[in-house]
C-alpha atoms as a PDB file:
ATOM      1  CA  UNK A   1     149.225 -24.250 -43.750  1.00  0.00           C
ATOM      2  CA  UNK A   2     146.289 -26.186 -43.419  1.00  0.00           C
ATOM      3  CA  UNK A   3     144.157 -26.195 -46.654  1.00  0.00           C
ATOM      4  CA  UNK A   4     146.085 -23.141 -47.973  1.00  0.00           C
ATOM      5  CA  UNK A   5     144.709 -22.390 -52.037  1.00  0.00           C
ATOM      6  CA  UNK A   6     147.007 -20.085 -54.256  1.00  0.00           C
ATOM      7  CA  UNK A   7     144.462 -17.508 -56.562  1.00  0.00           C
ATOM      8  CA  UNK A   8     146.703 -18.688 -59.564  1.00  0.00           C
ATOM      9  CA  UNK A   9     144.986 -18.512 -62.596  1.00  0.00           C
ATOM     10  CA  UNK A  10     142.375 -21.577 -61.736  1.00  0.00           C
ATOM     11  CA  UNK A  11     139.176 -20.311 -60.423  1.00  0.00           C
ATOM     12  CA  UNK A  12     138.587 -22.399 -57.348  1.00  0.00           C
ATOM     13  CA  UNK A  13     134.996 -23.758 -56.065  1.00  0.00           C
ATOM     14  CA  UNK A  14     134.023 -24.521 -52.907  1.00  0.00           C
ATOM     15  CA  UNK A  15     130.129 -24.842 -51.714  1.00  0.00           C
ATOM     16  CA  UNK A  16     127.631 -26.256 -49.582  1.00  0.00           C
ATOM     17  CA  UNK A  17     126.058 -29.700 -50.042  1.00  0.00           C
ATOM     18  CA  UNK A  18     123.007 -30.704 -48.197  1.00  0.00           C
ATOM     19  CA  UNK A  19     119.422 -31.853 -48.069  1.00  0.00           C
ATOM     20  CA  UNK A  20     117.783 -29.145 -48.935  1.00  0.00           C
ATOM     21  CA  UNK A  21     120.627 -26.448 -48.935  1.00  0.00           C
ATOM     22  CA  UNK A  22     118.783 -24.023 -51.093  1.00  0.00           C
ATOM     23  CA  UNK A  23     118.264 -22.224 -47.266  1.00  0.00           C
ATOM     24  CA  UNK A  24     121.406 -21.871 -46.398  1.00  0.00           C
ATOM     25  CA  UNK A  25     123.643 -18.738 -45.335  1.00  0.00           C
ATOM     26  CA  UNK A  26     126.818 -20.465 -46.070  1.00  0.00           C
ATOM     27  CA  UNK A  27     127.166 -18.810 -49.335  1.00  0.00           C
ATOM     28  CA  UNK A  28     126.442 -15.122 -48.215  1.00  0.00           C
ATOM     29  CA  UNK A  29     129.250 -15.703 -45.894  1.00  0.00           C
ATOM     30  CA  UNK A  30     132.073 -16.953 -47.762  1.00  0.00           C
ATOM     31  CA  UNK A  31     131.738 -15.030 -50.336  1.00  0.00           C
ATOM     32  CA  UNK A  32     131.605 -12.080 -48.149  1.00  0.00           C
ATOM     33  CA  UNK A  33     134.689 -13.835 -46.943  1.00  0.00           C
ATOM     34  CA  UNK A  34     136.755 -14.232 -50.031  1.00  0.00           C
ATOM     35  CA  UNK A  35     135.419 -10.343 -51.046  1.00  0.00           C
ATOM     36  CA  UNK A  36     137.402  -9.768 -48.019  1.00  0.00           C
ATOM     37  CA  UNK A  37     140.809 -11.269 -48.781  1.00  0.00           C
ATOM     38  CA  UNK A  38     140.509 -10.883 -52.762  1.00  0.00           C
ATOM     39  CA  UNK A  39     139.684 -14.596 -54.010  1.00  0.00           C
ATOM     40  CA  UNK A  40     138.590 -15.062 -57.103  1.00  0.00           C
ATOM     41  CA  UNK A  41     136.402 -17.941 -55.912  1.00  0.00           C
ATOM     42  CA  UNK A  42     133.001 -19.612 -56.216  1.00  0.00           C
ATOM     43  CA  UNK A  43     130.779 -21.086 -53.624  1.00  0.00           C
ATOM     44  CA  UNK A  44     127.253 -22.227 -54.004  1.00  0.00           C
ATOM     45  CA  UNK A  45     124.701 -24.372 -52.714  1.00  0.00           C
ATOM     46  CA  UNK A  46     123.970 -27.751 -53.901  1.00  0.00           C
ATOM     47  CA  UNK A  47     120.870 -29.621 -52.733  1.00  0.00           C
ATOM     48  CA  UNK A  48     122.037 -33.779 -53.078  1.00  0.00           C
ATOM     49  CA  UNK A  49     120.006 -36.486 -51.747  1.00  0.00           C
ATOM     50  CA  UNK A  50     121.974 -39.413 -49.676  1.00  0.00           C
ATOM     51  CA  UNK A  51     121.704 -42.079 -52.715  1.00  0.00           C
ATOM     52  CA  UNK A  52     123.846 -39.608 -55.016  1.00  0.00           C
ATOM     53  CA  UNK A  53     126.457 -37.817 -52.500  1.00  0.00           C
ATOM     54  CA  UNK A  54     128.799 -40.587 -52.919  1.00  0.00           C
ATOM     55  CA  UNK A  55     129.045 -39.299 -56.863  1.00  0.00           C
ATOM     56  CA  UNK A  56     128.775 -35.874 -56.006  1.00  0.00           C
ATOM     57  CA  UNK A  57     131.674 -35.667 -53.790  1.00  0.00           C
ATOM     58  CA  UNK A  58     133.728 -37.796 -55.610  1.00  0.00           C
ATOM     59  CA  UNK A  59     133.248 -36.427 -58.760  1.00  0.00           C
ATOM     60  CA  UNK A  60     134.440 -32.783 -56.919  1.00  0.00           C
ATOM     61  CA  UNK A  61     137.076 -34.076 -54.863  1.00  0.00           C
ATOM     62  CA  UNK A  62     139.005 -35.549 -58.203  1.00  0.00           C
ATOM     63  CA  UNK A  63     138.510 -32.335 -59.831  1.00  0.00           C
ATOM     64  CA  UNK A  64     141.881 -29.848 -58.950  1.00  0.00           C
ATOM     65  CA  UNK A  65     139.331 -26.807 -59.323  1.00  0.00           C
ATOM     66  CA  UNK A  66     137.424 -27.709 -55.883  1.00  0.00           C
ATOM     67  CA  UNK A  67     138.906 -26.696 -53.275  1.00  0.00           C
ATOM     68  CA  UNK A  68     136.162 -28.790 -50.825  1.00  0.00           C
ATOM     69  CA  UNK A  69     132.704 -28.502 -49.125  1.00  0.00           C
ATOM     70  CA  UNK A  70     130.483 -27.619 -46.334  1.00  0.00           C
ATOM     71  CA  UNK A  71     128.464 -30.371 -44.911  1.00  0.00           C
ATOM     72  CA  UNK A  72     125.233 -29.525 -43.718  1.00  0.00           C
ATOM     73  CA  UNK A  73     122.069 -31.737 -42.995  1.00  0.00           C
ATOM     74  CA  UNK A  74     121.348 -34.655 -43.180  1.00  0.00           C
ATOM     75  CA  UNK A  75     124.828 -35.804 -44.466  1.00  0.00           C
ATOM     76  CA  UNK A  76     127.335 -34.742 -41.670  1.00  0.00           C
ATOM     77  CA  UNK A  77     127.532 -38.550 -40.390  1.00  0.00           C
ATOM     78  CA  UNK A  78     127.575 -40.107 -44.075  1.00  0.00           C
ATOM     79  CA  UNK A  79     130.660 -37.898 -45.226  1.00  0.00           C
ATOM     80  CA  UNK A  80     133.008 -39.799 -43.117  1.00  0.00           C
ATOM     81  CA  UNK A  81     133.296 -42.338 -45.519  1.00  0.00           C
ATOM     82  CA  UNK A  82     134.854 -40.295 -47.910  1.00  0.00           C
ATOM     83  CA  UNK A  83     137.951 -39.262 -46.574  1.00  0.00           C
ATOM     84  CA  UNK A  84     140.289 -39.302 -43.197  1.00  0.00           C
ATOM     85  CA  UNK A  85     138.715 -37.514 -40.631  1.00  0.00           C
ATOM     86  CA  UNK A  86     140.695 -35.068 -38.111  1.00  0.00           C
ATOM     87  CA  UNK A  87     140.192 -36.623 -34.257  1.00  0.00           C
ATOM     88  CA  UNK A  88     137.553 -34.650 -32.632  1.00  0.00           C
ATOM     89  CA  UNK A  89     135.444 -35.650 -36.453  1.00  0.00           C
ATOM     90  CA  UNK A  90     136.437 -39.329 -35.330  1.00  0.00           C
ATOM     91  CA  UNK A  91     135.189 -39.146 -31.536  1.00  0.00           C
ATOM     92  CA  UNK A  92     131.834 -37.377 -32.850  1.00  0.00           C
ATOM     93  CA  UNK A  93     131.292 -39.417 -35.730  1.00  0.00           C
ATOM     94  CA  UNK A  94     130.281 -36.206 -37.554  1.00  0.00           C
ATOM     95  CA  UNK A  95     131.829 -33.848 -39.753  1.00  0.00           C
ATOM     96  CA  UNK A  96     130.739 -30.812 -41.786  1.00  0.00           C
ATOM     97  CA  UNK A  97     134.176 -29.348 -43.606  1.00  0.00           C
ATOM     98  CA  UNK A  98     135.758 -31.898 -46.815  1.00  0.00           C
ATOM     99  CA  UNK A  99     139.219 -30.434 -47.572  1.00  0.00           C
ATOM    100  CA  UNK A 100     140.213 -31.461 -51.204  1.00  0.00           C
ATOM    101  CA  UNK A 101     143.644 -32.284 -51.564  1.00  0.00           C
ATOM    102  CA  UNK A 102     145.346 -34.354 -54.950  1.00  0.00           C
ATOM    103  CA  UNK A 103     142.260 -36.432 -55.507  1.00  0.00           C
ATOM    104  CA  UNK A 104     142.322 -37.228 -51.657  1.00  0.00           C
ATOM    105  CA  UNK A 105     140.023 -35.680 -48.795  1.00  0.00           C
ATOM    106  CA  UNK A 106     140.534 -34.367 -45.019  1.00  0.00           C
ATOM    107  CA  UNK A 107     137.684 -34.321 -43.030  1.00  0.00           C
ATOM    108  CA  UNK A 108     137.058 -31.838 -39.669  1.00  0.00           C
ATOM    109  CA  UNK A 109     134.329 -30.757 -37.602  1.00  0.00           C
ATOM    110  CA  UNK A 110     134.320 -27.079 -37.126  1.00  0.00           C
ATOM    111  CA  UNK A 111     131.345 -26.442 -35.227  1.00  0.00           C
ATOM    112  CA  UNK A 112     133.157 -27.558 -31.836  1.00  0.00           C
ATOM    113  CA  UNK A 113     135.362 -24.642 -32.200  1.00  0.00           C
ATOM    114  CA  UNK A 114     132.658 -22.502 -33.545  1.00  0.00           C
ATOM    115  CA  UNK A 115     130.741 -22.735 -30.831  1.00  0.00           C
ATOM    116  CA  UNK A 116     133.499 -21.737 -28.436  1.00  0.00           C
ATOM    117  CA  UNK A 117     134.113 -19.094 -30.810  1.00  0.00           C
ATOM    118  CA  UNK A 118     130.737 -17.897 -30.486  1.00  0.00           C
ATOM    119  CA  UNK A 119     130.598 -18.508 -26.819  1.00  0.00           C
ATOM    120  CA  UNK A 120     133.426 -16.475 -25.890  1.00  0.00           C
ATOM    121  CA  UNK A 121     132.327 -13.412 -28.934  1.00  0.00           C
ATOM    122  CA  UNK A 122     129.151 -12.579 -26.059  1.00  0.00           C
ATOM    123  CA  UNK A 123     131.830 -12.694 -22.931  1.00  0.00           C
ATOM    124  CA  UNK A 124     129.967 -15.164 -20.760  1.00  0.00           C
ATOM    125  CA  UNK A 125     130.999 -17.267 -18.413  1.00  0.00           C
ATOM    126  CA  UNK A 126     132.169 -20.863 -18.950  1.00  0.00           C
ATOM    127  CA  UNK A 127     129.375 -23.042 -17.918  1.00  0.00           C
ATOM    128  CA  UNK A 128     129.631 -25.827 -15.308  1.00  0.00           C
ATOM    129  CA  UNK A 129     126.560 -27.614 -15.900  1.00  0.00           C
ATOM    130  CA  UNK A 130     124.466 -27.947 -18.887  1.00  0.00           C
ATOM    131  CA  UNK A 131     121.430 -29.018 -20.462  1.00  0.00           C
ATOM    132  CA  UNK A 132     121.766 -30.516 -24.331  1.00  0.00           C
ATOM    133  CA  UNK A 133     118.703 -30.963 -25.960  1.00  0.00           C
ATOM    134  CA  UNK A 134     118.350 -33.225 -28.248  1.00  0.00           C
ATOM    135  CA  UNK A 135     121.030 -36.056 -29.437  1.00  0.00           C
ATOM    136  CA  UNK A 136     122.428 -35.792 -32.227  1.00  0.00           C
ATOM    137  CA  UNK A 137     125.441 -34.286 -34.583  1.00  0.00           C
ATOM    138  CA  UNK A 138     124.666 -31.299 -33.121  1.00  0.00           C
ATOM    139  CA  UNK A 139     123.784 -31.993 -29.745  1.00  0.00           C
ATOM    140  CA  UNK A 140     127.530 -34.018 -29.344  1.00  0.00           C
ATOM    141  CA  UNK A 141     129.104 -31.339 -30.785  1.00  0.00           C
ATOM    142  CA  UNK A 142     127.703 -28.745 -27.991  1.00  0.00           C
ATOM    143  CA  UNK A 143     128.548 -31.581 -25.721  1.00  0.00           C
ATOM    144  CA  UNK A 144     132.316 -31.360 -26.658  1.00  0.00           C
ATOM    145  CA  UNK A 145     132.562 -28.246 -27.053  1.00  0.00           C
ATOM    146  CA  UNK A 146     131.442 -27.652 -23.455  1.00  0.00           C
ATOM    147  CA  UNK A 147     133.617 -29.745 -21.901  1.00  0.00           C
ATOM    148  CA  UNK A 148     136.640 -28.199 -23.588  1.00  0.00           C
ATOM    149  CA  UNK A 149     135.318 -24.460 -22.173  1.00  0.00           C
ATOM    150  CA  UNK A 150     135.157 -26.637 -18.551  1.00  0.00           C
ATOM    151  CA  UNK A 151     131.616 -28.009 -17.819  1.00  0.00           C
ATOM    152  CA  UNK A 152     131.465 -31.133 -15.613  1.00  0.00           C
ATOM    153  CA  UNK A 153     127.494 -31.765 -15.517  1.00  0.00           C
ATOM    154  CA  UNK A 154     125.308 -32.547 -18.955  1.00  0.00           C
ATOM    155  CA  UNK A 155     121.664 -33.473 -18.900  1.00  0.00           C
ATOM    156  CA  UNK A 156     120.695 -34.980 -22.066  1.00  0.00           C
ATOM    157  CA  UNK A 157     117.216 -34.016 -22.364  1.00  0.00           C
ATOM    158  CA  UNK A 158     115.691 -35.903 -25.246  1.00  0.00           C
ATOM    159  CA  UNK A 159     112.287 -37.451 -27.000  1.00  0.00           C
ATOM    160  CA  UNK A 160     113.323 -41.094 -26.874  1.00  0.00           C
ATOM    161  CA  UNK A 161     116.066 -42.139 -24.449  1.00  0.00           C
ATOM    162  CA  UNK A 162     116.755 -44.813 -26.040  1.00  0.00           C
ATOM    163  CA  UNK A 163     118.348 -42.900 -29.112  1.00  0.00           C
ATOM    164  CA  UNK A 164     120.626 -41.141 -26.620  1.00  0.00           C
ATOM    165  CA  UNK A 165     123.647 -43.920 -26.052  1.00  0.00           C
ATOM    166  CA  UNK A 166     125.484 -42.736 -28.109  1.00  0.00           C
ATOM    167  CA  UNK A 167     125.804 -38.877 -27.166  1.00  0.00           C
ATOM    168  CA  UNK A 168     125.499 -40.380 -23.324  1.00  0.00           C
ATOM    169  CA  UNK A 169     128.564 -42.855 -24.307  1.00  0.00           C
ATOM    170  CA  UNK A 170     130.964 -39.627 -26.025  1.00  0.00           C
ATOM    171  CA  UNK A 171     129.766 -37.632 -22.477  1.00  0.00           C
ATOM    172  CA  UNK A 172     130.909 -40.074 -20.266  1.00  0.00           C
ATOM    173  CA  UNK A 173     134.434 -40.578 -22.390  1.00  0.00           C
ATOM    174  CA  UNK A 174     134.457 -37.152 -22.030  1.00  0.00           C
ATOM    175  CA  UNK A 175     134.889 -37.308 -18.133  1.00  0.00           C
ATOM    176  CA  UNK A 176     131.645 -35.383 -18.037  1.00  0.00           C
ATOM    177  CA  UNK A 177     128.809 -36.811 -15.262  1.00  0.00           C
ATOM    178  CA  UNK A 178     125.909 -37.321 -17.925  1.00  0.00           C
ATOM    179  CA  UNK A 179     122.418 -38.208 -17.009  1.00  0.00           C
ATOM    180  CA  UNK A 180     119.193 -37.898 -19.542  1.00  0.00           C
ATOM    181  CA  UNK A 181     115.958 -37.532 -19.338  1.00  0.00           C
ATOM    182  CA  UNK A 182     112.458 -37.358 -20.806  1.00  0.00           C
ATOM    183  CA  UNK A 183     111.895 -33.760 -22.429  1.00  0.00           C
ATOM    184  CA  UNK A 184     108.866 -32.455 -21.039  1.00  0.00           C
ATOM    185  CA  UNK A 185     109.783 -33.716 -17.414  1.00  0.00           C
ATOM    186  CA  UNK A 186     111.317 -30.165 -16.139  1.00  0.00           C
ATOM    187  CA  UNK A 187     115.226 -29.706 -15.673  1.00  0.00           C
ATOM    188  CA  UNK A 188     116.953 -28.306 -12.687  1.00  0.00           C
ATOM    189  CA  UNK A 189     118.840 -24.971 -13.051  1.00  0.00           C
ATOM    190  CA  UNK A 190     121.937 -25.310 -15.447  1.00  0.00           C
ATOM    191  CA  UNK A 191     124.080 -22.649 -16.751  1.00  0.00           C
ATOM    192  CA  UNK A 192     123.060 -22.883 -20.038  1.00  0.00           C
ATOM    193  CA  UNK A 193     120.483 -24.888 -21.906  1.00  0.00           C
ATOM    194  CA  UNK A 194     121.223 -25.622 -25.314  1.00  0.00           C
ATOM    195  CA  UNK A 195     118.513 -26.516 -28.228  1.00  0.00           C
ATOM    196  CA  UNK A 196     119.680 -28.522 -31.089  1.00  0.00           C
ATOM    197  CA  UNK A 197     116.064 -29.798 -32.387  1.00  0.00           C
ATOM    198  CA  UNK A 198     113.596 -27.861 -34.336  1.00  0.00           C
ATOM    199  CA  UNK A 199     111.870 -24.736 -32.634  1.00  0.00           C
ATOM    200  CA  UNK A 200     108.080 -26.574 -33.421  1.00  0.00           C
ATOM    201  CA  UNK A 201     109.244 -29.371 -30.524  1.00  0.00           C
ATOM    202  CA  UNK A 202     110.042 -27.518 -28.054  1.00  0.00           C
ATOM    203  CA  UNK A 203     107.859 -25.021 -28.050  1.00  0.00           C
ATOM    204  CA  UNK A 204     105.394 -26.178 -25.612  1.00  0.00           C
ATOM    205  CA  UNK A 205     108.334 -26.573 -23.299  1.00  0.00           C
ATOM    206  CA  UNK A 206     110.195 -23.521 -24.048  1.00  0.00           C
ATOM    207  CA  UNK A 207     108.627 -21.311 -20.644  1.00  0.00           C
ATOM    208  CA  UNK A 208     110.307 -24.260 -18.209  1.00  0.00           C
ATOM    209  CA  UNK A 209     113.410 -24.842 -19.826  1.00  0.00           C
ATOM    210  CA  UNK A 210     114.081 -20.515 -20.161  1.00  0.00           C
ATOM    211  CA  UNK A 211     113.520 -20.593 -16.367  1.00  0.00           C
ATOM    212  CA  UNK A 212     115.857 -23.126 -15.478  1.00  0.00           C
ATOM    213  CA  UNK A 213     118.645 -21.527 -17.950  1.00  0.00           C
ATOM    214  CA  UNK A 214     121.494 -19.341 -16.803  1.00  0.00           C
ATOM    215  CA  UNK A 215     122.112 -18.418 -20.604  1.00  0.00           C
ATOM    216  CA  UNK A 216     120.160 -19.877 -24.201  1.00  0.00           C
ATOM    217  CA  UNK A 217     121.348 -21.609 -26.907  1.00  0.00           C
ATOM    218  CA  UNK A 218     118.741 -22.496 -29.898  1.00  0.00           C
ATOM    219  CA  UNK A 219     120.476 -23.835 -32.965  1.00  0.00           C
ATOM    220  CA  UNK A 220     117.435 -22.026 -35.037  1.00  0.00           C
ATOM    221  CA  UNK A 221     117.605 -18.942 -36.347  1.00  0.00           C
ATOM    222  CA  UNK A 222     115.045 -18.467 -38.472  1.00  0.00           C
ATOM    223  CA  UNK A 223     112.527 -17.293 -38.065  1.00  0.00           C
ATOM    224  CA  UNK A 224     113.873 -15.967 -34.672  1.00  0.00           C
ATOM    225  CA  UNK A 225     113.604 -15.253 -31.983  1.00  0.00           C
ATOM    226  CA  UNK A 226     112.002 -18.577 -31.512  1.00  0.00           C
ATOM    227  CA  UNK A 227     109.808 -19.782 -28.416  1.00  0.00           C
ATOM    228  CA  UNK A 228     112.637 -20.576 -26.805  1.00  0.00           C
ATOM    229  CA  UNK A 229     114.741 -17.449 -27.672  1.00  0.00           C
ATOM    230  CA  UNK A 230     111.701 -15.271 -26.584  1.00  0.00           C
ATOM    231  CA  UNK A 231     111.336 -16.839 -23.938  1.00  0.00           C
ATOM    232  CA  UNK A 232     115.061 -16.053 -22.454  1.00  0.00           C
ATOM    233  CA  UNK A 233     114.500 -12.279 -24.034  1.00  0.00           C
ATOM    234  CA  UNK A 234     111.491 -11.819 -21.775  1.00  0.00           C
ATOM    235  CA  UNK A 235     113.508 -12.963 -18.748  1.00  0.00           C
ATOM    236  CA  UNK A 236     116.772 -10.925 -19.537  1.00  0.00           C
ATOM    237  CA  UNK A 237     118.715 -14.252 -20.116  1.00  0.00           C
ATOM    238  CA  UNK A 238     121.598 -13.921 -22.550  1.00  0.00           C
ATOM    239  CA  UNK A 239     120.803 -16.184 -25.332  1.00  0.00           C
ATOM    240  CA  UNK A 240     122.832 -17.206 -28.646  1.00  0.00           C
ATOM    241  CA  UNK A 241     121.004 -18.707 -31.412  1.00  0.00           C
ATOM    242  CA  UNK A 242     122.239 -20.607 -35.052  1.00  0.00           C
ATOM    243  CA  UNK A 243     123.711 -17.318 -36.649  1.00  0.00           C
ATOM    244  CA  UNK A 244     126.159 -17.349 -33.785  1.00  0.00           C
ATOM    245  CA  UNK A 245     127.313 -20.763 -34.234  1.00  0.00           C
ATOM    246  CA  UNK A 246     126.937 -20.572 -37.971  1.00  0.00           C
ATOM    247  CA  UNK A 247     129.121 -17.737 -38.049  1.00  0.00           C
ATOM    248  CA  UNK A 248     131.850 -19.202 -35.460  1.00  0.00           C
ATOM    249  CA  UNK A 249     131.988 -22.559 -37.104  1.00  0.00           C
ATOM    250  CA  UNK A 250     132.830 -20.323 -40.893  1.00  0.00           C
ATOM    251  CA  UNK A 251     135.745 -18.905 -39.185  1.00  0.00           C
ATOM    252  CA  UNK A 252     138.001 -21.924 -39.016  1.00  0.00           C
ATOM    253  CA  UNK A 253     135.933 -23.781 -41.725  1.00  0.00           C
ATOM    254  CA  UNK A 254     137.154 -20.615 -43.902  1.00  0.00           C
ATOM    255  CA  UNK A 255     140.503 -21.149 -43.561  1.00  0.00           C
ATOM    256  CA  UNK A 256     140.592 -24.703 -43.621  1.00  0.00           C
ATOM    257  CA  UNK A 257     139.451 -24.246 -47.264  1.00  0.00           C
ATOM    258  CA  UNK A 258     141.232 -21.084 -48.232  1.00  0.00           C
ATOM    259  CA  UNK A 259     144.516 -20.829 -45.932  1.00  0.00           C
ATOM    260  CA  UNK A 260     143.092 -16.893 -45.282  1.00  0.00           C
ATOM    261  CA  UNK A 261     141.666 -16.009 -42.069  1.00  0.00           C
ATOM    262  CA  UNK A 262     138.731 -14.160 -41.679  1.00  0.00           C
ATOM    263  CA  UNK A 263     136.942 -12.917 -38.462  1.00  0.00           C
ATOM    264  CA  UNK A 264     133.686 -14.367 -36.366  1.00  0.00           C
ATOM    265  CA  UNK A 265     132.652 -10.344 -36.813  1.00  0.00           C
ATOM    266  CA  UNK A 266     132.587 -10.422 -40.549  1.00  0.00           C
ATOM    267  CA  UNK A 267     131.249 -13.938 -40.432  1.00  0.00           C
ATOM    268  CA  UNK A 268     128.406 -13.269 -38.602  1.00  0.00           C
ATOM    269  CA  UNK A 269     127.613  -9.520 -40.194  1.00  0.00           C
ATOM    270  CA  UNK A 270     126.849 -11.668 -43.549  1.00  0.00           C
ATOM    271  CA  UNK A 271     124.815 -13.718 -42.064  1.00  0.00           C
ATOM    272  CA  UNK A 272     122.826 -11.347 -40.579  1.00  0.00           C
ATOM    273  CA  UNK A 273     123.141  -9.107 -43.438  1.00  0.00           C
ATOM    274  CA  UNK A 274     122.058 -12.333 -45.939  1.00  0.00           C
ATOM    275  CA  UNK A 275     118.855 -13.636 -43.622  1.00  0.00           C
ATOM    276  CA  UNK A 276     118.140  -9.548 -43.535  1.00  0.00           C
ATOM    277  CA  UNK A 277     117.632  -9.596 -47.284  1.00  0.00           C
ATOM    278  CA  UNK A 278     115.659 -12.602 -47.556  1.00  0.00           C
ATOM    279  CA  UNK A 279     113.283 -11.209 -45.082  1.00  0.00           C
ATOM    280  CA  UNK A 280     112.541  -7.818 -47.437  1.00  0.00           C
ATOM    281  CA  UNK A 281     111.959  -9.908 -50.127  1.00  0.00           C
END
């Protein structure tokens, strides 16, 4: 089984690594995870600039306590040179899960599933054509993740074109018909517009690309909703935002590092539950 960690009498460790990663809900939601299925295991947050992740992961990874690590910004493309990645990591040159296994490390991409995951958790239809904004890790994972639930048209809609080739490139490989265009310059109507850059940039854009959506995605969550989320709430469009896909990618991310299963339900309750608290205080 992929991953799979006996309790034994080891305490494990497992975290988030990022830069910052003070913010994130990763923690609230495997440990609500590993309250679930009775681990005795760690997992915190550890804020690591680029110049000293190489040490930081390597010092973890030859360490039998760690069982591996989240990736979240701004190292998701950088941790591919620490270990063999799965194929959908390869085509997306991106990652975000490091698997620790005998001083070696296994590298996967579990937001592609977790966005499916998510997808399919609010029962809506499988787009056809789509509009990806933004291009990068983020914005080619939507992009394959939307071709596996059956899309044929994405619009890359983006601040410099010229930074696009690459997510235009993985679209076309894809067998997807790709075009891109200036953000700002008004999209036709798509089945579902997906933001993966921050809230502040598209905010002056967020009326036009709500009315052209059959459904929202904004990677932000908080604060929510944001101008694009409120937006879609004001016209009755059914919208997802980061929780969902935080909570969807945990799911297989969970077991990758634990061999348990736990569900997109609990996943995204301690999210929810975590970002809830921080609010009150």
């Amino acid at each position: 089984m992929p991953g799979q960690r006996g309790q034994g009498a080891l305490l494990r460790h497992a975290g988030v690594v990022g830069n910052p990663a003070a913010h994130s809900l990763s923690p609230a939601i495997h440990r609500a995870g590993y309250a679930a299925v009775g681990l005795d295991w760690d997992y915190e947050a550890f804020t690591v600039a680029p110049a000293d992740l190489e040490g930081f992961v390597r010092e973890r990874c030859a360490d039998p306590a760690w069982a591996g690590l989240s990736v979240t910004a701004p190292h998701k493309e950088a941790i591919l040179a620490f270990g063999e990645p799965d194929e959908p990591t390869r085509l997306l040159g991106a990652g975000n899960t490091l698997v620790f296994d005998g001083g070696a490390a296994r590298i996967y991409n579990t937001d592609v599933p977790g966005f499916v995951r998510a997808w399919r958790a609010h029962r809506l239809a499988a787009p056809s054509s789509v509009a990806i904004v933004g291009n990068g890790a983020t914005a080619r994972s939507i992009m394959l993740a939307v071709a596996g639930l059956g899309a044929h048209d994405v619009t890359l809609v983006v601040r410099d074109p010229a930074r696009a080739t690459t997510a235009a490139a993985l679209g076309r490989d894809l067998g997807l018909a790709v075009g891109v265009q200036l953000l700002g310059d008004g999209i036709e109507q798509v089945d579902l517009v997906a933001n993966t850059i921050p809230a502040a940039a598209t905010a002056p854009h967020a009326e036009g690309l709500a009315a052209a959506a059959g459904a929202v995605f904004d990677v932000v969550y908080d604060p929510w909703p944001t101008p694009l989320g409120q937006a879609a709430q004001l016209r009755g469009i059914p919208g997802l935002n980061g929780l969902d896909l935080l909570a969807g990618q945990a799911v297989d991310q969970f077991f990758l590092l634990t061999g348990s299963e736990v569900s997109y339900e609990l996943c995204r309750s301690a999210a929810g539950r975590e970002l809830s608290r921080r609010a009150a205080l």
